[in-house]
Protein backbone atom coordinates (compact mmCIF):
# COMPACT_ATOMS: atom_id res chain seq x y z
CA UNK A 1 -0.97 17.18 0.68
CA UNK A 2 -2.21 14.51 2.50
CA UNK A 3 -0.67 10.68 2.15
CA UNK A 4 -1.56 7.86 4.51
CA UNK A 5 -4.17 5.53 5.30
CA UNK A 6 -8.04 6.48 4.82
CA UNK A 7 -10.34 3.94 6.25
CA UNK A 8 -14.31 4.67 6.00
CA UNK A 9 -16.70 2.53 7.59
CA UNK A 10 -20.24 2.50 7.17
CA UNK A 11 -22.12 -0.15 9.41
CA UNK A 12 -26.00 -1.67 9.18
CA UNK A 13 -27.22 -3.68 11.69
CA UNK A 14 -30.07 -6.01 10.44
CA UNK A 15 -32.62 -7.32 13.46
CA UNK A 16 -30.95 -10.53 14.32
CA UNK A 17 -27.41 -8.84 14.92
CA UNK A 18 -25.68 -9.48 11.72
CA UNK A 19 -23.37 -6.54 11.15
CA UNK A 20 -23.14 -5.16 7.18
CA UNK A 21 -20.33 -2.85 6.68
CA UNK A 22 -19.33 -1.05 3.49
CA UNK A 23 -15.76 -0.37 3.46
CA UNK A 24 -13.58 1.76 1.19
CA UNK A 25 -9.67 1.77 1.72
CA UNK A 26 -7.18 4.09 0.60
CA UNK A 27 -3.24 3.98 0.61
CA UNK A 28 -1.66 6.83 -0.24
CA UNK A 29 2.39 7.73 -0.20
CA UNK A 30 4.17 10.40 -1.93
CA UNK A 31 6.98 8.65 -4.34
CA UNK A 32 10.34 11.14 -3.44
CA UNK A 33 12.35 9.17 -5.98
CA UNK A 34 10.53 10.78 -8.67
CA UNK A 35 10.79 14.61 -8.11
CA UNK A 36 13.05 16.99 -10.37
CA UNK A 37 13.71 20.17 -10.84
CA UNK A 38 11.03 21.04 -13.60
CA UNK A 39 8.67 18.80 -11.00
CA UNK A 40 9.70 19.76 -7.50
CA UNK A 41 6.40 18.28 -5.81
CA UNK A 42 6.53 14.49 -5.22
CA UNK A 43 4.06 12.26 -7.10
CA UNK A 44 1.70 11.00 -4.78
CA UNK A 45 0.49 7.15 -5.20
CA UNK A 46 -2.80 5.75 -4.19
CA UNK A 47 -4.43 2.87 -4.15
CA UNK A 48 -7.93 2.01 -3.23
CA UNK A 49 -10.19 -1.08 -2.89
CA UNK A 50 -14.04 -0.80 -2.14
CA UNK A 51 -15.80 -3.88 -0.61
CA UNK A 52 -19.17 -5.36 1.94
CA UNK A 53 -18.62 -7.78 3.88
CA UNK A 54 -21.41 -9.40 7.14
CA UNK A 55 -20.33 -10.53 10.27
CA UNK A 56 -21.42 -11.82 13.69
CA UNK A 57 -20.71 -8.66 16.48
CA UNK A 58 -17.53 -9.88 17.59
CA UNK A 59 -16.36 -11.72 14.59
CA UNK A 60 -13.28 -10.57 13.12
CA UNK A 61 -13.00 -10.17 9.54
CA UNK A 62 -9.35 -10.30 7.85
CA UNK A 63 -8.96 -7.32 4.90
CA UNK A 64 -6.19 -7.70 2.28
CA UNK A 65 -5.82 -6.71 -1.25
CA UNK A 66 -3.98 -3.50 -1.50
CA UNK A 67 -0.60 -4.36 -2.91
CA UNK A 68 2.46 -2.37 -4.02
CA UNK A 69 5.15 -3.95 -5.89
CA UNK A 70 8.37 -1.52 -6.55
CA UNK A 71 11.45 -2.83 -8.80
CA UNK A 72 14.37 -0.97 -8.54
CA UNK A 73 18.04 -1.63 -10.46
CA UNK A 74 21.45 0.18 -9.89
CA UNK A 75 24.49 0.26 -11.82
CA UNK A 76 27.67 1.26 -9.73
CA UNK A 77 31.19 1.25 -11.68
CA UNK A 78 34.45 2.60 -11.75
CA UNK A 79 34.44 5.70 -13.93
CA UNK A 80 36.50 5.10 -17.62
CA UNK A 81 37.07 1.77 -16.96
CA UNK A 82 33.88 0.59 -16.71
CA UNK A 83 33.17 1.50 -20.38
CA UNK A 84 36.11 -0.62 -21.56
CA UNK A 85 34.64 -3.55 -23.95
CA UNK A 86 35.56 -6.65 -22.13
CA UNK A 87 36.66 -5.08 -18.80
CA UNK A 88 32.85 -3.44 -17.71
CA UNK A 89 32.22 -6.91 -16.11
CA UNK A 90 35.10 -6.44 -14.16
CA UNK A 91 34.86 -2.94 -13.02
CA UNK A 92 31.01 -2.56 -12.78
CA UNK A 93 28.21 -4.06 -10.75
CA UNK A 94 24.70 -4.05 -11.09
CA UNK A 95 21.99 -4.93 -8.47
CA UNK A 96 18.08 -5.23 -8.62
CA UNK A 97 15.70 -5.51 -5.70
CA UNK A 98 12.17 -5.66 -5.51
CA UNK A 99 9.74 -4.67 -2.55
CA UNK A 100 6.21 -5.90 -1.62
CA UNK A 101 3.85 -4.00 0.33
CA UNK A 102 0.31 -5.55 1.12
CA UNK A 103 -1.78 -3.93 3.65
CA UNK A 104 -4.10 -6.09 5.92
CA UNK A 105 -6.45 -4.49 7.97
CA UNK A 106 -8.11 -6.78 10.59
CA UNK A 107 -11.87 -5.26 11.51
CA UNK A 108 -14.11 -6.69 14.68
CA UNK A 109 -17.35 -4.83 14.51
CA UNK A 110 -19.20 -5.24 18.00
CA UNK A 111 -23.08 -4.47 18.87
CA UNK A 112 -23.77 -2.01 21.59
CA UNK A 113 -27.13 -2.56 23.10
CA UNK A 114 -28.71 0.47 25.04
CA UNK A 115 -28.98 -0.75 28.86
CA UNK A 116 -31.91 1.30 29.25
């Protein structure tokens, strides 16, 4: 099981220099929180984005797109008297928290000429 980042680049070059590129990006991660017993393997997430873009050789050309977004809420509390009516409030928390992932790649194709 593989889980990263998969970048594939494939560049044209048109007679006055302008650079084409077709790009496909993958984001891959395996999610830990979700494995159980009957599943023992973690889930693996991806995400993908396929795009073309032209540029100058030596211009640098700012990717983004690929977001993740995870929401996550605990309850802590004291055991039996946290399920008191009235009291919970008192012997109980519970926190949220949210993450955001966005991946920017940052690409600078360059021209090679052959000196010869």
């Amino acid at each position: 099981m593989q889980t990263g980042l998969i970048l594939g680049v494939v560049p044209r070059i048109n007679p006055g220099g302008l650079v084409y590129l077709d790009i496909q990006q993958q984001v891959s991660d395996a999610n830990t929180n979700a494995v159980t017993t009957a599943q023992p393997n973690p889930r693996i997430s991806t995400r993908s984005v396929s795009t073309q873009i032209a540029a100058q050789s030596g211009q640098t050309v700012l990717l983004g797109g690929l977001i993740k977004q995870d929401n996550a809420e605990s309850t802590s509390s004291v055991p039996g008297l946290s399920r008191i009516p009235g009291l919970k409030w008192l012997f109980g928390s519970t926190s949220k928290s949210r993450d955001r992932t966005e991946l920017i790649v940052l690409i600078t194709p360059r021209v090679v000429t052959n000196a010869n």
